[in-house]
Protein backbone atom coordinates (compact mmCIF):
# COMPACT_ATOMS: atom_id res chain seq x y z
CA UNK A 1 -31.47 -20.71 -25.85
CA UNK A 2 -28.82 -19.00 -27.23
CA UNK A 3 -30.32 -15.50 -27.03
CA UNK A 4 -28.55 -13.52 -24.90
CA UNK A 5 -25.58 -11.01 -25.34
CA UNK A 6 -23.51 -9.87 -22.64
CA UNK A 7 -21.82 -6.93 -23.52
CA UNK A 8 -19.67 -5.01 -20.94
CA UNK A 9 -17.72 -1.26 -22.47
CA UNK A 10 -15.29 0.15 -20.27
CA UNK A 11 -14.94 4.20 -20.64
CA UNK A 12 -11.07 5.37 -20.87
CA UNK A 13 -12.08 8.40 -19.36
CA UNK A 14 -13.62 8.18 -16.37
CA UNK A 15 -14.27 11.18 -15.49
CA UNK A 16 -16.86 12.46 -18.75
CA UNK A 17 -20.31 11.55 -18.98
CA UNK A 18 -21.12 9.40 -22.03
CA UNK A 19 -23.71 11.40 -24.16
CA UNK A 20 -25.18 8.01 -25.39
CA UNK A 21 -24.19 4.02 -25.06
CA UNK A 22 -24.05 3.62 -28.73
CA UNK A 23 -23.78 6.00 -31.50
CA UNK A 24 -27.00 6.87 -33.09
CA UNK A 25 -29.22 6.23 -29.95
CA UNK A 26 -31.06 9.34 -29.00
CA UNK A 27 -28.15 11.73 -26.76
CA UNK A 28 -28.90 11.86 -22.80
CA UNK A 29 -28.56 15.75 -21.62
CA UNK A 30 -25.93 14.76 -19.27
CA UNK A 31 -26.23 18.78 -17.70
CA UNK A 32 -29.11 16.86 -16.49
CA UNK A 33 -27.54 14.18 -14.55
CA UNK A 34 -27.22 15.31 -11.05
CA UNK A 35 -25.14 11.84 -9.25
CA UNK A 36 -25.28 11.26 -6.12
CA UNK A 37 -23.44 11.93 -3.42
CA UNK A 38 -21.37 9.45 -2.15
CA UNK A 39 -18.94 8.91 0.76
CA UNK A 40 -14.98 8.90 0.37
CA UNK A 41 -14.82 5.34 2.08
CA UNK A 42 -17.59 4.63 -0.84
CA UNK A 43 -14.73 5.15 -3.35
CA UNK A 44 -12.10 2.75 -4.79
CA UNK A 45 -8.88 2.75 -3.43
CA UNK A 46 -8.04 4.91 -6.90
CA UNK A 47 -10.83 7.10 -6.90
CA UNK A 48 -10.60 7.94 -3.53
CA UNK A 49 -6.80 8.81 -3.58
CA UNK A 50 -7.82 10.87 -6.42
CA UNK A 51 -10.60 12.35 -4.71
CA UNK A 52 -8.41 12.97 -1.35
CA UNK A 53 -5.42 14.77 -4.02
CA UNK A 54 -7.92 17.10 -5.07
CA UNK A 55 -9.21 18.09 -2.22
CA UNK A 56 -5.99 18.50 -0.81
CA UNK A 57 -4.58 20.67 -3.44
CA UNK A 58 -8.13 22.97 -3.79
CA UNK A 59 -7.32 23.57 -0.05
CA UNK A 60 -3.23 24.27 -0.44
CA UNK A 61 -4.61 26.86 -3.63
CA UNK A 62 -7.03 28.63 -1.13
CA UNK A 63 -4.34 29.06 1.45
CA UNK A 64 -1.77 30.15 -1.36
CA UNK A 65 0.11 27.17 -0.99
CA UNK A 66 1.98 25.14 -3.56
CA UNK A 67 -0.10 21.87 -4.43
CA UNK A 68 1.03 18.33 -4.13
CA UNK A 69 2.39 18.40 -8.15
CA UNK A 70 4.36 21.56 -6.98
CA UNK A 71 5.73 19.87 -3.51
CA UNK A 72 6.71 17.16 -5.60
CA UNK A 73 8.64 19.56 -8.66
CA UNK A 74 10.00 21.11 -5.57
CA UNK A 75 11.25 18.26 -4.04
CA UNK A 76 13.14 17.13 -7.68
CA UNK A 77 14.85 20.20 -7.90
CA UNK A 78 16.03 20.07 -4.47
CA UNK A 79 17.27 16.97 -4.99
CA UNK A 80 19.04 17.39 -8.30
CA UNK A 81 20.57 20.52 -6.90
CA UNK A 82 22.07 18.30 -4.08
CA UNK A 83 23.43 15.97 -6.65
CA UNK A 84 25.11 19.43 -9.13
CA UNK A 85 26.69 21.32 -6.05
CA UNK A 86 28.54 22.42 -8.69
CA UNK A 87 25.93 24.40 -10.19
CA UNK A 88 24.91 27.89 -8.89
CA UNK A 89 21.52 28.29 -8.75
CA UNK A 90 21.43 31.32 -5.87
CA UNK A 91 19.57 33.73 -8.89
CA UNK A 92 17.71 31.13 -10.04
CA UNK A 93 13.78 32.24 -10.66
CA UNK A 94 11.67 29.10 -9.97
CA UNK A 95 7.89 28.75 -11.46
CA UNK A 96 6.42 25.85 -10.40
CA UNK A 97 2.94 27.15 -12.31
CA UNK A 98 -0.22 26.32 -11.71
CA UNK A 99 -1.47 28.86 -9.06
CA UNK A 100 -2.51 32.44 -9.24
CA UNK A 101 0.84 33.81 -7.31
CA UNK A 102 2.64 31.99 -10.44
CA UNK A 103 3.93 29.01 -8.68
CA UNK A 104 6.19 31.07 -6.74
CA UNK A 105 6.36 29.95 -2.99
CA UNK A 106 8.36 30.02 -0.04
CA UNK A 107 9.52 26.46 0.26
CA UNK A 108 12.24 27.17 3.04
């Protein structure tokens, strides 16, 4: 039969609506699109990790704590202090960005 085209397209960005499948086809009004809820153990292993990040950090942000990207910046500095001993960093101002406080936290 010969009439049948599969075609599978894979979005790089996965988290934008498409406006359209192909260009020139009449635009979906994707303010629209209302998805459905779904459960975390619904996710993929990626998603959900992704999902379970920002949660985590929209909670630290609410509590005026640093987020998991600012943990981790922390963490580097701590460590590359550790290998510099000989480097003073005692009036060293740290920004970690990213929050309202400036990225400024308490970390001890």
């Amino acid at each position: 039969d010969n009439k049948l085209i599969v075609l599978t397209l894979e979005k790089h960005d996965q988290m934008k609506w498409w406006s359209c499948c192909i260009q020139g086809d009449p635009e979906i009004d994707t303010k629209k699109i209302v998805p459905e809820n779904s459960k975390l153990s619904d996710l993929d292993g990626e998603t959900r990790q992704t999902v379970e990040k920002m949660m985590f950090d929209q909670r630290q942000k609410a509590a005026g704590k640093p987020t998991s990207d600012q943990m981790k910046q922390h963490e580097l500095l701590e460590k590359f202090k550790q290998a510099h001993p000989e480097m003073d960093f005692s009036k060293a101002n740290v920004n970690y960005g990213g929050s309202s406080s400036g990225g400024n936290f308490n970390f001890g």
